[in-house]
C-alpha atoms as a PDB file:
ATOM      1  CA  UNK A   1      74.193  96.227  97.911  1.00  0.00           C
ATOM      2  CA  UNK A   2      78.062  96.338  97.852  1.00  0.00           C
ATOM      3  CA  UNK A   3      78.517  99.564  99.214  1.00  0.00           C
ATOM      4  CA  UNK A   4      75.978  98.883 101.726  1.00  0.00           C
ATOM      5  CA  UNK A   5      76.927  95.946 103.356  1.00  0.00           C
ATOM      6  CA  UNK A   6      80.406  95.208 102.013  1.00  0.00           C
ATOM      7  CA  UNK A   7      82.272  97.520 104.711  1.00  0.00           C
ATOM      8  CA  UNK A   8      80.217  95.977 107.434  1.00  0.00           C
ATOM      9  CA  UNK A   9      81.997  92.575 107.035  1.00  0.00           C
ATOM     10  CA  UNK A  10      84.625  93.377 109.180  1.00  0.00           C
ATOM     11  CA  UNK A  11      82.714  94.115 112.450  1.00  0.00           C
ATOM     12  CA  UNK A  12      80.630  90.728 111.523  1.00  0.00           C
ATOM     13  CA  UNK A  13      83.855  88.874 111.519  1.00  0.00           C
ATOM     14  CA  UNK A  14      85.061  90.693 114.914  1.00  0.00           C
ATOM     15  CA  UNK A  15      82.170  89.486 116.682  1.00  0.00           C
ATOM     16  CA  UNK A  16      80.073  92.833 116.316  1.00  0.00           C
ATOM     17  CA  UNK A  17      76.721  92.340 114.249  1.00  0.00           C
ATOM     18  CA  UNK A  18      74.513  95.083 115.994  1.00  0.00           C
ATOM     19  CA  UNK A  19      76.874  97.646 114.703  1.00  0.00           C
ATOM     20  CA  UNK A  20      77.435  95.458 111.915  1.00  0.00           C
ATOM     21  CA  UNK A  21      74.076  95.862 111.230  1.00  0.00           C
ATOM     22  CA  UNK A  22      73.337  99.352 112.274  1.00  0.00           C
ATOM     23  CA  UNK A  23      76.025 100.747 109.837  1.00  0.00           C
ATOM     24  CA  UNK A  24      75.218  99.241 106.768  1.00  0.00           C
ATOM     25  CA  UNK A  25      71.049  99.496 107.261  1.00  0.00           C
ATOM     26  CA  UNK A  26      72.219 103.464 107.642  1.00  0.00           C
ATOM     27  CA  UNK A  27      73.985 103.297 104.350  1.00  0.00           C
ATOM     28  CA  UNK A  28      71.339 101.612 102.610  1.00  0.00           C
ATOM     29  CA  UNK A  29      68.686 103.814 103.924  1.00  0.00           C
ATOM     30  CA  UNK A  30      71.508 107.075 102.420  1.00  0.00           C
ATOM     31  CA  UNK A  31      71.865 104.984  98.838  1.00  0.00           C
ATOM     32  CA  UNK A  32      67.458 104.673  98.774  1.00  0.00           C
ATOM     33  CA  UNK A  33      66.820 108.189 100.363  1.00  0.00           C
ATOM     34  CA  UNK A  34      68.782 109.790  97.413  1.00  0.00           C
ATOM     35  CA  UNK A  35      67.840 108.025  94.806  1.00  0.00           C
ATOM     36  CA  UNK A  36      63.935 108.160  95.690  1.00  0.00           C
ATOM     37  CA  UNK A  37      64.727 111.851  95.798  1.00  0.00           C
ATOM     38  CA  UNK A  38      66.415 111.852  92.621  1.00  0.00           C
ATOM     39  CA  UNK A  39      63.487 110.011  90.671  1.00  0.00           C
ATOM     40  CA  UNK A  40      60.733 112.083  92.059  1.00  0.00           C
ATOM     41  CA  UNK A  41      62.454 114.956  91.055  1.00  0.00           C
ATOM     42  CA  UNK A  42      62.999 114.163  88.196  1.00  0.00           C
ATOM     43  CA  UNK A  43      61.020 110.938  86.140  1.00  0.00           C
ATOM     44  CA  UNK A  44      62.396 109.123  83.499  1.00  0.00           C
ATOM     45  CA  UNK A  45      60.715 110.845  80.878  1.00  0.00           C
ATOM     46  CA  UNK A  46      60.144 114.688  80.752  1.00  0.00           C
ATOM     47  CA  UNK A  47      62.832 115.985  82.874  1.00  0.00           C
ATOM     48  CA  UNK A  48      63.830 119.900  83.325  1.00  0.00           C
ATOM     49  CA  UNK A  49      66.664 121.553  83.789  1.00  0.00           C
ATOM     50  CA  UNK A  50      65.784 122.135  86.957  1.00  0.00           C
ATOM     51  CA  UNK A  51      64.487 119.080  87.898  1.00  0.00           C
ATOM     52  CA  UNK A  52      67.876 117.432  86.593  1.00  0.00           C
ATOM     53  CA  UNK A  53      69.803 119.736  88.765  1.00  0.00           C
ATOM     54  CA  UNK A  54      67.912 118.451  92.012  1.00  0.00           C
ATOM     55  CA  UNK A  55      68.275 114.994  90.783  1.00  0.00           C
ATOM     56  CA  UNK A  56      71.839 115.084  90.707  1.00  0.00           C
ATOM     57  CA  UNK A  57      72.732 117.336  94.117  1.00  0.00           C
ATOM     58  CA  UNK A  58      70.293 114.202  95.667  1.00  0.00           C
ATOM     59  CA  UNK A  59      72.467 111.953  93.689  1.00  0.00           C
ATOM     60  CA  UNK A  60      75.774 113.463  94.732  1.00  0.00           C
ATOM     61  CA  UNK A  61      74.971 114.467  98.148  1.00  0.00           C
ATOM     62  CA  UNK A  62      74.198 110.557  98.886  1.00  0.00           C
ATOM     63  CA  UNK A  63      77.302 109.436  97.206  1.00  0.00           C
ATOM     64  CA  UNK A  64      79.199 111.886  99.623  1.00  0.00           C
ATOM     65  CA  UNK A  65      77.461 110.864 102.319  1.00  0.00           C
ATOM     66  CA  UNK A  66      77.603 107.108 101.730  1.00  0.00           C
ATOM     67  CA  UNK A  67      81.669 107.422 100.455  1.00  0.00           C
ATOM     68  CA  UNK A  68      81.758 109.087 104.514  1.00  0.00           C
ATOM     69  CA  UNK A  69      80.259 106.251 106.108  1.00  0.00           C
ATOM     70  CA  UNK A  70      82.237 103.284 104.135  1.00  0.00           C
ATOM     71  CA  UNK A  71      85.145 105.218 104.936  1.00  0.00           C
ATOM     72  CA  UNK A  72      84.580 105.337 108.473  1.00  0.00           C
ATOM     73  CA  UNK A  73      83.729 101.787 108.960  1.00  0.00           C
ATOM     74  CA  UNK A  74      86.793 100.669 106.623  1.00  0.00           C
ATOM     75  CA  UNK A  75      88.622 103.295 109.357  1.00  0.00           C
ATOM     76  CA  UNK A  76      87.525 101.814 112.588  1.00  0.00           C
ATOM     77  CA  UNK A  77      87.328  98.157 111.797  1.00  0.00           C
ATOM     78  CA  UNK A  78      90.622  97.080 112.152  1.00  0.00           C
ATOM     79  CA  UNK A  79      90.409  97.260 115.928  1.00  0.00           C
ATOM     80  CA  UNK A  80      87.464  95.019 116.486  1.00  0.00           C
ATOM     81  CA  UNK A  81      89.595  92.591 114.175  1.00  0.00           C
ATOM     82  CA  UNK A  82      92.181  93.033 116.236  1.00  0.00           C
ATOM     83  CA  UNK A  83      90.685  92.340 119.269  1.00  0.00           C
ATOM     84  CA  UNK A  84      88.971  88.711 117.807  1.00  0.00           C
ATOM     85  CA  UNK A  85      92.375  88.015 116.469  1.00  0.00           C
ATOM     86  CA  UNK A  86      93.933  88.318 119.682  1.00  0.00           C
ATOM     87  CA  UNK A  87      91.705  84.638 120.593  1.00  0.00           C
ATOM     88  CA  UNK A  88      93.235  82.794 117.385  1.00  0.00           C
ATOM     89  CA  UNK A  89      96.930  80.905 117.844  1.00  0.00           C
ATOM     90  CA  UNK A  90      98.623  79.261 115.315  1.00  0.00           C
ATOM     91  CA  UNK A  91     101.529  76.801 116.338  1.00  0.00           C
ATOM     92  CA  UNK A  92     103.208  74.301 113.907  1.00  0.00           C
ATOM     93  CA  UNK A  93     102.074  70.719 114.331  1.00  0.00           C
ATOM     94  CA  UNK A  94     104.338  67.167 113.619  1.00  0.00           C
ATOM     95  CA  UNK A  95     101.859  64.414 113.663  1.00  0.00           C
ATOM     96  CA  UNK A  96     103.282  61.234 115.882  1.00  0.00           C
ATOM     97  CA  UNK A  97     102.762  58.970 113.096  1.00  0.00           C
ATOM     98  CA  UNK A  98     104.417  60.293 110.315  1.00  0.00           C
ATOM     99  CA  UNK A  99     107.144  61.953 108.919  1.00  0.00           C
ATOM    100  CA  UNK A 100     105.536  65.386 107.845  1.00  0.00           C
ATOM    101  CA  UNK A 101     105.343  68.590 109.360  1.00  0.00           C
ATOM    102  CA  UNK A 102     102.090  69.651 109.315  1.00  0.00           C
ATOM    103  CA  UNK A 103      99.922  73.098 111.084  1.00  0.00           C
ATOM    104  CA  UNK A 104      97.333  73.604 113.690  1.00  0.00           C
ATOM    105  CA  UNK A 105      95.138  76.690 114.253  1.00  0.00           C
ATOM    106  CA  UNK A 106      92.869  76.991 117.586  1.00  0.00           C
ATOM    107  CA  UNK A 107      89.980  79.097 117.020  1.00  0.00           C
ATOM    108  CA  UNK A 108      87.419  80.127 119.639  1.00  0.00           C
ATOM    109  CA  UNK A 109      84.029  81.846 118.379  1.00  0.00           C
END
């Protein structure tokens, strides 16, 4: 579940769920793909050599492709952040009835 959605958080948070959303659903269907592959290949019990070998190229050929993906989304989230960070200020505050210095942040979603 991590490595589906996890590297989708930052497009959520930059205003951007239908890629958000289209990312990690492709990841997830990679990590399910393989690993239905895998088991009908090879089942728990009775397994070949053979069958073990096509287990594990399923196996590692998701990984690879899943490790792309995160990689890429990691990669090209920091400028949707960028551009919903550009609408947040932060100024310093001093309240008018006290002596403490205080802060302010104006967000707009």
């Amino acid at each position: 579940g991590g490595l589906a959605f996890g590297p989708s958080l930052g497009h959520f948070y930059a205003g951007r769920p239908a890629r958000a959303a289209a990312t990690a659903a492709v990841r997830a269907a990679v990590i399910i793909g393989s690993l239905a592959i895998a088991l009908n290949a090879c089942p728990l019990e009775n397994c070949t050599g053979e069958e073990e070998t096509t287990a594990l190229v399923s196996v590692l050929a998701g990984g690879g492709v899943v490790t792309g993906l995160v990689i890429y989304d990691i990669a090209s989230a920091p400028a949707s952040v960028r551009a919903r960070n550009q609408r947040i200020s932060v100024a310093p505050w001093i309240p008018r009835s006290s002596r403490s210095l205080g802060g302010m942040a104006t967000v707009q979603f």
